[in-house]
N, C-alpha and C. Protein backbone atom coordinates (compact mmCIF):
# COMPACT_ATOMS: atom_id res chain seq x y z
N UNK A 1 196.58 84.41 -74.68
CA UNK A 1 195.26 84.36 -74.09
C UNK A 1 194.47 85.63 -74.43
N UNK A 2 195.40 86.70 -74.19
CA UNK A 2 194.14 88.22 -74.67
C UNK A 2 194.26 88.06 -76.07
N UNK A 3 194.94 87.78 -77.10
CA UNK A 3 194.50 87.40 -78.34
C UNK A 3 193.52 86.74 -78.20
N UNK A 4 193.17 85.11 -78.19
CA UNK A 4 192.07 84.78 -78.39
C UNK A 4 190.97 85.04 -77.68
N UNK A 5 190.84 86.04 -76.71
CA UNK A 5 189.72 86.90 -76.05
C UNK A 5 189.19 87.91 -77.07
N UNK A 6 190.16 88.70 -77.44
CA UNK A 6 189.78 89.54 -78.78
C UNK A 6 189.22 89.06 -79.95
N UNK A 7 189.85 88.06 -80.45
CA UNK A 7 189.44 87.32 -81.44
C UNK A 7 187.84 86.66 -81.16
N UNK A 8 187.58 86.11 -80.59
CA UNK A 8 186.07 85.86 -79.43
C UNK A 8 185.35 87.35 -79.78
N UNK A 9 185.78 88.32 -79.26
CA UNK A 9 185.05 89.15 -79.17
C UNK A 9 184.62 89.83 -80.22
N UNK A 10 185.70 89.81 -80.93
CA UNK A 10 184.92 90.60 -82.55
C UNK A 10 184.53 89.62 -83.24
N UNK A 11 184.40 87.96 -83.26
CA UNK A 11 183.71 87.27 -83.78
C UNK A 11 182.02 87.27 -83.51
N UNK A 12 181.63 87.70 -82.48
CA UNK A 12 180.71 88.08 -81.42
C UNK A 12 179.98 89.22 -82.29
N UNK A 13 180.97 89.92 -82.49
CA UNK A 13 180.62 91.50 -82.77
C UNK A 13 180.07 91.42 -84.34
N UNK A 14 180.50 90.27 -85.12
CA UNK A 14 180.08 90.31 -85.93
C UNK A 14 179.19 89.60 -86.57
N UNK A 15 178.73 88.57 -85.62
CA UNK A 15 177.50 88.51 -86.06
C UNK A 15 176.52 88.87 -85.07
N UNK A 16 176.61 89.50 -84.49
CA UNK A 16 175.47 90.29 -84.17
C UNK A 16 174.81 91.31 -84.84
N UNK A 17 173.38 91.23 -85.03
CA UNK A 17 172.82 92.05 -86.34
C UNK A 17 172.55 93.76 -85.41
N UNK A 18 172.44 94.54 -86.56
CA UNK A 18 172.11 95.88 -86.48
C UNK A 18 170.88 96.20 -86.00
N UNK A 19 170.44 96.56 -84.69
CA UNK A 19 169.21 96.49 -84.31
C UNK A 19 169.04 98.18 -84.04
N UNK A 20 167.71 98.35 -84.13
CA UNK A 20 166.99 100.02 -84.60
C UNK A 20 165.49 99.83 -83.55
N UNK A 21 165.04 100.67 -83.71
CA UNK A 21 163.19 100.96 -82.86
C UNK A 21 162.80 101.30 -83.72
N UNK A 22 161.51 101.21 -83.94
CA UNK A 22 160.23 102.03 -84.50
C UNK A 22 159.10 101.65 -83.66
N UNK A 23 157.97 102.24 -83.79
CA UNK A 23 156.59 101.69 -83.34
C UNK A 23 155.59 101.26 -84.12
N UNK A 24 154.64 100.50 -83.54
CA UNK A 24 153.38 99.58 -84.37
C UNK A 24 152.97 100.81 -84.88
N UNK A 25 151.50 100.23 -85.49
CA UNK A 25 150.74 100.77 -85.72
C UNK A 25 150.05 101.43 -83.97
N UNK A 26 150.12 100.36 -82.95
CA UNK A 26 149.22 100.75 -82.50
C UNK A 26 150.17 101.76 -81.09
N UNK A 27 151.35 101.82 -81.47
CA UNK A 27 152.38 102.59 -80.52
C UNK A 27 153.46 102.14 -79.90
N UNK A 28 153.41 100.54 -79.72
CA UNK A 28 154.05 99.56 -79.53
C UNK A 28 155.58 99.53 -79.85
N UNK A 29 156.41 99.45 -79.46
CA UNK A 29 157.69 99.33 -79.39
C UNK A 29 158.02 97.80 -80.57
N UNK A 30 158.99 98.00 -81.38
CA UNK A 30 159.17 97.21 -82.42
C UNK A 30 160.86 97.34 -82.56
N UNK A 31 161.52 95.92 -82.55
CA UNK A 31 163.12 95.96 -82.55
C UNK A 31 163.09 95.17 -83.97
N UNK A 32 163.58 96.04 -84.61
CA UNK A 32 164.38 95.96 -85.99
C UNK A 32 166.11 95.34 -86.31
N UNK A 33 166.17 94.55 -86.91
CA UNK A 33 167.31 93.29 -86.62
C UNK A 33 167.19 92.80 -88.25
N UNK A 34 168.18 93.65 -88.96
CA UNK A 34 168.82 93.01 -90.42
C UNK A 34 167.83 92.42 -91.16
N UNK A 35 166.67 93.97 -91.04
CA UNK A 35 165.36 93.58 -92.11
C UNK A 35 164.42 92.55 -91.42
N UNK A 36 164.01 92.25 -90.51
CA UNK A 36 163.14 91.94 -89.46
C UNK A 36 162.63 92.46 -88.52
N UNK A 37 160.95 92.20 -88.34
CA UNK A 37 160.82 93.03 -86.69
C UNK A 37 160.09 92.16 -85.90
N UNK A 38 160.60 92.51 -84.75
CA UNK A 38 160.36 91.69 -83.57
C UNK A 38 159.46 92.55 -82.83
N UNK A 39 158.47 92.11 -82.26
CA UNK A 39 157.82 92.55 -81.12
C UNK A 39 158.20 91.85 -79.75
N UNK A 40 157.58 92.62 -78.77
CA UNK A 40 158.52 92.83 -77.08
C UNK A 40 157.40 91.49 -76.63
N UNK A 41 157.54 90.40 -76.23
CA UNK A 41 157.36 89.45 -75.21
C UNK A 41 156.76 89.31 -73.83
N UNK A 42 158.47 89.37 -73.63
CA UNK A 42 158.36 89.76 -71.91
C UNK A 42 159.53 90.66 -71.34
N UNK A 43 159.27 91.40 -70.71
CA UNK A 43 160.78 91.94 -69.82
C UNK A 43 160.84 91.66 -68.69
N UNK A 44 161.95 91.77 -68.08
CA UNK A 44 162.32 91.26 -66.47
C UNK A 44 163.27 92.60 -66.24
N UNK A 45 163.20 92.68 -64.93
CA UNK A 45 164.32 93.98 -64.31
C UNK A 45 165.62 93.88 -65.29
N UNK A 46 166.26 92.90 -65.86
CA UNK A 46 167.54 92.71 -66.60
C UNK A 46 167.50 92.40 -68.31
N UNK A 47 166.19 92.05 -68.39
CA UNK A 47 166.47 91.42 -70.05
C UNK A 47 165.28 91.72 -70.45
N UNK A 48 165.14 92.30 -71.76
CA UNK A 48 164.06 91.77 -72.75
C UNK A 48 163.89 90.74 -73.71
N UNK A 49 162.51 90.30 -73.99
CA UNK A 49 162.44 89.52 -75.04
C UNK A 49 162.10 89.76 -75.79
N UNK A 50 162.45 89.50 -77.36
CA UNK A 50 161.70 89.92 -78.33
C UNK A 50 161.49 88.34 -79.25
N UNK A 51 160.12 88.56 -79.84
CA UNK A 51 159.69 87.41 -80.55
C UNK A 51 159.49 88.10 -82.03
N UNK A 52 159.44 87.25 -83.26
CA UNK A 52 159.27 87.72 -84.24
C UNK A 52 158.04 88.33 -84.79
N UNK A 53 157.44 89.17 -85.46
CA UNK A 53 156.12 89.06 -85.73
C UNK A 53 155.64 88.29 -86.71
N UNK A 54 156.34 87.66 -87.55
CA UNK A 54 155.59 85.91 -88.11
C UNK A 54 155.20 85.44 -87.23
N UNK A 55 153.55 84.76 -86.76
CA UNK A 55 153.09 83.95 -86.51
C UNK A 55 154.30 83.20 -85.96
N UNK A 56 154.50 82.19 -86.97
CA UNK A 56 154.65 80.86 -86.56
C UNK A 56 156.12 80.75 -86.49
N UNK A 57 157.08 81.65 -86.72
CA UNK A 57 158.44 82.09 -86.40
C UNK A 57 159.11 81.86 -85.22
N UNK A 58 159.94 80.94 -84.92
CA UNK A 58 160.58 80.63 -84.31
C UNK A 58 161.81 81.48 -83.77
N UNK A 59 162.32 82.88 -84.26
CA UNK A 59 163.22 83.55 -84.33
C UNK A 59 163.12 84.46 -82.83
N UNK A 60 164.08 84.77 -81.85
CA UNK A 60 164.04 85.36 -80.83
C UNK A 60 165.24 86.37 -81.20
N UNK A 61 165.15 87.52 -79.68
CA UNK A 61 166.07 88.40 -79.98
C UNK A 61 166.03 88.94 -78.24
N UNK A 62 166.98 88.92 -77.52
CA UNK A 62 167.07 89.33 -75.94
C UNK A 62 168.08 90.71 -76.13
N UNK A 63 167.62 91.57 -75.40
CA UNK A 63 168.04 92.31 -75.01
C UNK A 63 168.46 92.68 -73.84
N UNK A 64 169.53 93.94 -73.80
CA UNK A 64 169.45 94.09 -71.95
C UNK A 64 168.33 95.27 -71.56
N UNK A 65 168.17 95.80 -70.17
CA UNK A 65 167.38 96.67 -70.16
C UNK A 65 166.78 97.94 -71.03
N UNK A 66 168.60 98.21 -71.58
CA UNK A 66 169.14 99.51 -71.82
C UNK A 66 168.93 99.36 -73.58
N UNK A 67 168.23 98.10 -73.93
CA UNK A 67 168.12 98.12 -75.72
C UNK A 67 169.11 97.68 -76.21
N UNK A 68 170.62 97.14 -75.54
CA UNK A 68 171.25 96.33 -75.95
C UNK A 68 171.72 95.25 -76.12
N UNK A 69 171.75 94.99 -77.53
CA UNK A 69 171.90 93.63 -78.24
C UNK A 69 172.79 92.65 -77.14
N UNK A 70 171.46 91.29 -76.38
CA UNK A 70 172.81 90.41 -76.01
C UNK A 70 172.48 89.16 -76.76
N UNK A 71 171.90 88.50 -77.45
CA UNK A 71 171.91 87.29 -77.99
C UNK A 71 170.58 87.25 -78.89
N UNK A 72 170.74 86.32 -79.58
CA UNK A 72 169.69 85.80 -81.10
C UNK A 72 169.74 84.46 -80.77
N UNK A 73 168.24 84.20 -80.92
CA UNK A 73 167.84 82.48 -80.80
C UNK A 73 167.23 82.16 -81.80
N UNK A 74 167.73 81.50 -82.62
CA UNK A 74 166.85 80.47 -83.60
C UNK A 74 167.16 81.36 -84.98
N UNK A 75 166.16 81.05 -85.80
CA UNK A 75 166.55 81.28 -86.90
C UNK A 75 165.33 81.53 -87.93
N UNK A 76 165.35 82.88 -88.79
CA UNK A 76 163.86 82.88 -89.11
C UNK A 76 163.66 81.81 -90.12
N UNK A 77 162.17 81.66 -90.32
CA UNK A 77 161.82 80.74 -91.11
C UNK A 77 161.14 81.29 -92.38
N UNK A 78 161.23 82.43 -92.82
CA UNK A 78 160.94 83.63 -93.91
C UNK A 78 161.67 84.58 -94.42
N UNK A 79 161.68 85.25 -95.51
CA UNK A 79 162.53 85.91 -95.92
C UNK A 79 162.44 87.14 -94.95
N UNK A 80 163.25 88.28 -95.22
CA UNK A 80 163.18 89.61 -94.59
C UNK A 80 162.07 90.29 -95.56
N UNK A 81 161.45 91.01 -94.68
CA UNK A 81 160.01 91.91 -94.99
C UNK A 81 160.75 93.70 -95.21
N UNK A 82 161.58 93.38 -95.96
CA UNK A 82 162.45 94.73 -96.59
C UNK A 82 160.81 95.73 -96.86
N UNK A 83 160.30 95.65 -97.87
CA UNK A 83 158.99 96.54 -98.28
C UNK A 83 158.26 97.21 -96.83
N UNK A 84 157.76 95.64 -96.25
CA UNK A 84 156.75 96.28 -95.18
C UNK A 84 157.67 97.06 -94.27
N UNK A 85 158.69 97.40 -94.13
CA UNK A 85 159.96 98.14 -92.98
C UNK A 85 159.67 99.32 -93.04
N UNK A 86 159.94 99.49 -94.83
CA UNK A 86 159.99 100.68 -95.62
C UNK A 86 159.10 101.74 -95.33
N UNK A 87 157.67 100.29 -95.51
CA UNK A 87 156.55 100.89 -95.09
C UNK A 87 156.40 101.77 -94.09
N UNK A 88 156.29 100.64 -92.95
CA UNK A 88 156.32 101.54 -91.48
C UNK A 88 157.13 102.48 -91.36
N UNK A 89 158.24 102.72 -91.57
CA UNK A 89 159.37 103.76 -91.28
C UNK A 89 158.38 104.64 -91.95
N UNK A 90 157.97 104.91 -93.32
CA UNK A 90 157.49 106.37 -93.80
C UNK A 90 156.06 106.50 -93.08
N UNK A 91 155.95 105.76 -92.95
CA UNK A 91 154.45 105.62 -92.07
C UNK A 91 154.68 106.70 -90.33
N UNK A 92 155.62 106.24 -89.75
CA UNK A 92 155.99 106.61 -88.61
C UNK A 92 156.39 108.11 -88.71
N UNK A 93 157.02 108.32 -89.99
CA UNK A 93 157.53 109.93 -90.18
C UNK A 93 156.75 110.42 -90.42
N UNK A 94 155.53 109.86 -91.40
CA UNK A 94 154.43 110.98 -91.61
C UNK A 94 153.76 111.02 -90.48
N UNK A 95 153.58 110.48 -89.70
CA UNK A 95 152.66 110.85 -88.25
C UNK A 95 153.53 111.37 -86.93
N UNK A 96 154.88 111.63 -87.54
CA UNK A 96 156.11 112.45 -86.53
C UNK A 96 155.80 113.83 -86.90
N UNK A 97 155.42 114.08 -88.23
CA UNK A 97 155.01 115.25 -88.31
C UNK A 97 153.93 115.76 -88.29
């Protein structure tokens, strides 16, 4: 039984994607998820939501209070925006300094 609990659990562990912060343009909190970004929804005392920033993207991402990864809903309907990431990240450092 604790075998297949473990086994569960690092199956879990692995697909769950690598999630990071940055901010919008306009200051906004942005969750980064294996070359995707999500903007914040809604939060509740226990969970966040995050929705994709495609329009018409069906792709979700919940968090717990604390920014950690608890589940992925759906599935994007676009490639990953690798360039525009790039973008923002140097974007964000030049205005860190």
């Amino acid at each position: 039984m604790a075998e297949a609990f473990v086994t569960l659990t690092s199956e879990i562990q692995a697909k769950s994607p690598a999630i990071s912060f940055i901010n919008s343009n306009k200051g906004k909190p942005l969750l980064v998820a294996d070359d995707y970004t999500l903007k914040l929804n809604k939060a509740t005392t226990t969970t966040k939501y995050w929705i994709c920033t495609i329009k018409d993207c069906a792709a979700k991402v919940h968090t717990d209070s604390n920014n950690g990864f608890m589940k992925s809903v759906g599935n994007h309907s676009h490639l990953p925006e690798k360039e525009k990431l790039e973008i923002r990240e140097a974007r964000e450092e030049i205005t860190f300094f």
